[in-house]
C-alpha atoms as a PDB file:
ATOM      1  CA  UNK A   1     -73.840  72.701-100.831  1.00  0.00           C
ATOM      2  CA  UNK A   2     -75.540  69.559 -99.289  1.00  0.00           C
ATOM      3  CA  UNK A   3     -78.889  69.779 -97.510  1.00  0.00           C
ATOM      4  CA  UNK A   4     -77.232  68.864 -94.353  1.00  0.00           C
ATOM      5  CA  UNK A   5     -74.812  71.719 -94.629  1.00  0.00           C
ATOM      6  CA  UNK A   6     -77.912  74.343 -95.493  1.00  0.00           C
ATOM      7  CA  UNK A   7     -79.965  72.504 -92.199  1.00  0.00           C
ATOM      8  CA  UNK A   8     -76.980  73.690 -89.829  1.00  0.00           C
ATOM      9  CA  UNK A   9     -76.760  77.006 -91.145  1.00  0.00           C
ATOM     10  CA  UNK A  10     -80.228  77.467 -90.905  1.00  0.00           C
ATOM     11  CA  UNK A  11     -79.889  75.829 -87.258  1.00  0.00           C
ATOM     12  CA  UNK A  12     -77.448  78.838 -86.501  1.00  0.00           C
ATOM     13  CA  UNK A  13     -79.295  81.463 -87.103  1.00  0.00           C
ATOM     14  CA  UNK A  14     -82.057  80.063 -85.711  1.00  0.00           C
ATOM     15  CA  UNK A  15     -79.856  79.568 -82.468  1.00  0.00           C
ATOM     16  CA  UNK A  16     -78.268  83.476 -82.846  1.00  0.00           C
ATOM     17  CA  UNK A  17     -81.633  84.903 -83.968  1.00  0.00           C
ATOM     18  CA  UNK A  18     -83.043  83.275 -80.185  1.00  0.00           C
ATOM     19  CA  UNK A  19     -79.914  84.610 -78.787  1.00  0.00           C
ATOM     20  CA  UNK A  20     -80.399  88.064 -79.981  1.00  0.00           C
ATOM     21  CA  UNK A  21     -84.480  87.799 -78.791  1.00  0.00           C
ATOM     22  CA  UNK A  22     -83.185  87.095 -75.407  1.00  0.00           C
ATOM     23  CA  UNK A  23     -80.591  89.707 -74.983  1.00  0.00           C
ATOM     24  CA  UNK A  24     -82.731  92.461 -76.698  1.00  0.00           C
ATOM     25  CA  UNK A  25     -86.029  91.623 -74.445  1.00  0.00           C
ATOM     26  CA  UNK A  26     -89.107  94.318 -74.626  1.00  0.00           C
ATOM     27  CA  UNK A  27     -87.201  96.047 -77.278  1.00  0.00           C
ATOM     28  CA  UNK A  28     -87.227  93.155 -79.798  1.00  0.00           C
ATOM     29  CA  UNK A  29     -90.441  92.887 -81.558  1.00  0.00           C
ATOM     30  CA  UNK A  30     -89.252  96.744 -82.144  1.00  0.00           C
ATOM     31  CA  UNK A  31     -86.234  95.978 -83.582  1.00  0.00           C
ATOM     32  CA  UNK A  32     -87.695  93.233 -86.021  1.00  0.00           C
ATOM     33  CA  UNK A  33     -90.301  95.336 -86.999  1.00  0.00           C
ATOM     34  CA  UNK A  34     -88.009  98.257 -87.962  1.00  0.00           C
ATOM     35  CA  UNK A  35     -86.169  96.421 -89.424  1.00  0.00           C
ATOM     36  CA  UNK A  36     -88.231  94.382 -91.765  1.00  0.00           C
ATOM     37  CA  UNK A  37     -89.871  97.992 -92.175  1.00  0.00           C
ATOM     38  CA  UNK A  38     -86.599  99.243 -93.762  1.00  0.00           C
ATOM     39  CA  UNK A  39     -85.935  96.601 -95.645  1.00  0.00           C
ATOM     40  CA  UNK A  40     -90.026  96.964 -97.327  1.00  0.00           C
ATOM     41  CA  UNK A  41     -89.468 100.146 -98.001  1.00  0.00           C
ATOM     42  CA  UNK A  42     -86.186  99.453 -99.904  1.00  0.00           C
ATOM     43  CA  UNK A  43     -87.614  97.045-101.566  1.00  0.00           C
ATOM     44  CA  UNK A  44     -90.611  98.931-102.659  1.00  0.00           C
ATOM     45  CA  UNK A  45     -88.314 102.297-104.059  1.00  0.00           C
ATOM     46  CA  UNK A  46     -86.466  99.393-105.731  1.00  0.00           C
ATOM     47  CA  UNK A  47     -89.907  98.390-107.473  1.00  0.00           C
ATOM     48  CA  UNK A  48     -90.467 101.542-108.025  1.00  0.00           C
ATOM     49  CA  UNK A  49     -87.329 102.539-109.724  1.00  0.00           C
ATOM     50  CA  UNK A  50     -87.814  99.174-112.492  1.00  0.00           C
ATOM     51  CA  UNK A  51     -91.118 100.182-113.083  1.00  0.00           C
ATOM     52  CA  UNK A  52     -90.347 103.791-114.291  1.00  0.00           C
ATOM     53  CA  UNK A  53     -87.473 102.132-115.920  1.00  0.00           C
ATOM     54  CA  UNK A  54     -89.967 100.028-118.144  1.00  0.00           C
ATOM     55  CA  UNK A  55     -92.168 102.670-118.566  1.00  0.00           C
ATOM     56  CA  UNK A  56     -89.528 104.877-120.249  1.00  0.00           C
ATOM     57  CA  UNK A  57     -88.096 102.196-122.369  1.00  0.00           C
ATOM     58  CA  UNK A  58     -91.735 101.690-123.269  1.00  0.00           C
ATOM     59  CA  UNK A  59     -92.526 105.536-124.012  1.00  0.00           C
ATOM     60  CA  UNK A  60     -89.463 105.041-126.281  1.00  0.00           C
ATOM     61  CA  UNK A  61     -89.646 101.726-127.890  1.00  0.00           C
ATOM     62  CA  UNK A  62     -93.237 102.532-129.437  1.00  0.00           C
ATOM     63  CA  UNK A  63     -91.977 106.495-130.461  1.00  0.00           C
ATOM     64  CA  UNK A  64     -89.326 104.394-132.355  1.00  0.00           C
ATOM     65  CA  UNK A  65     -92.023 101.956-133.361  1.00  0.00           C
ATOM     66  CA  UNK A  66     -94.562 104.870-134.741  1.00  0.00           C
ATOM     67  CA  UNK A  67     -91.828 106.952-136.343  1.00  0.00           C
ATOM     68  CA  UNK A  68     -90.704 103.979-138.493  1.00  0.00           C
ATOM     69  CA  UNK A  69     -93.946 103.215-139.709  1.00  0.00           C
ATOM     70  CA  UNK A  70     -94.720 106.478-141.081  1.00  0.00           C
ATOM     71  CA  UNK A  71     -91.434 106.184-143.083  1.00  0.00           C
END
């Protein structure tokens, strides 16, 4: 995709995200900061979730580690 393409997309939502600020008044700094809360939160259970991950393949990569070298 050209840059010129990606500029008028970007232009769009720019245009819609305004829109949406208008319509939504008092409420909208709300909105936007629930949902960029929601969204941080996912994200952070997401970290969360590939850091146990690592830890357990770590747990069992040096228990495979250990137990060979005593062989």
């Amino acid at each position: 995709m050209s840059v010129f393409w990606r500029f008028v997309i970007a232009m769009i939502i720019a245009v819609l995200a305004i829109l949406v600020g208008v319509i939504l008044g008092d409420y909208g700094p709300w909105y936007l900061s629930w949902l960029l809360g929601t969204g941080f939160m996912i994200l952070v259970a997401a970290l969360g979730g590939v850091l146990f991950e690592e830890q357990v393949d770590g747990v069992a990569l040096s228990s495979t580690k250990e137990a060979n070298t005593h062989e």
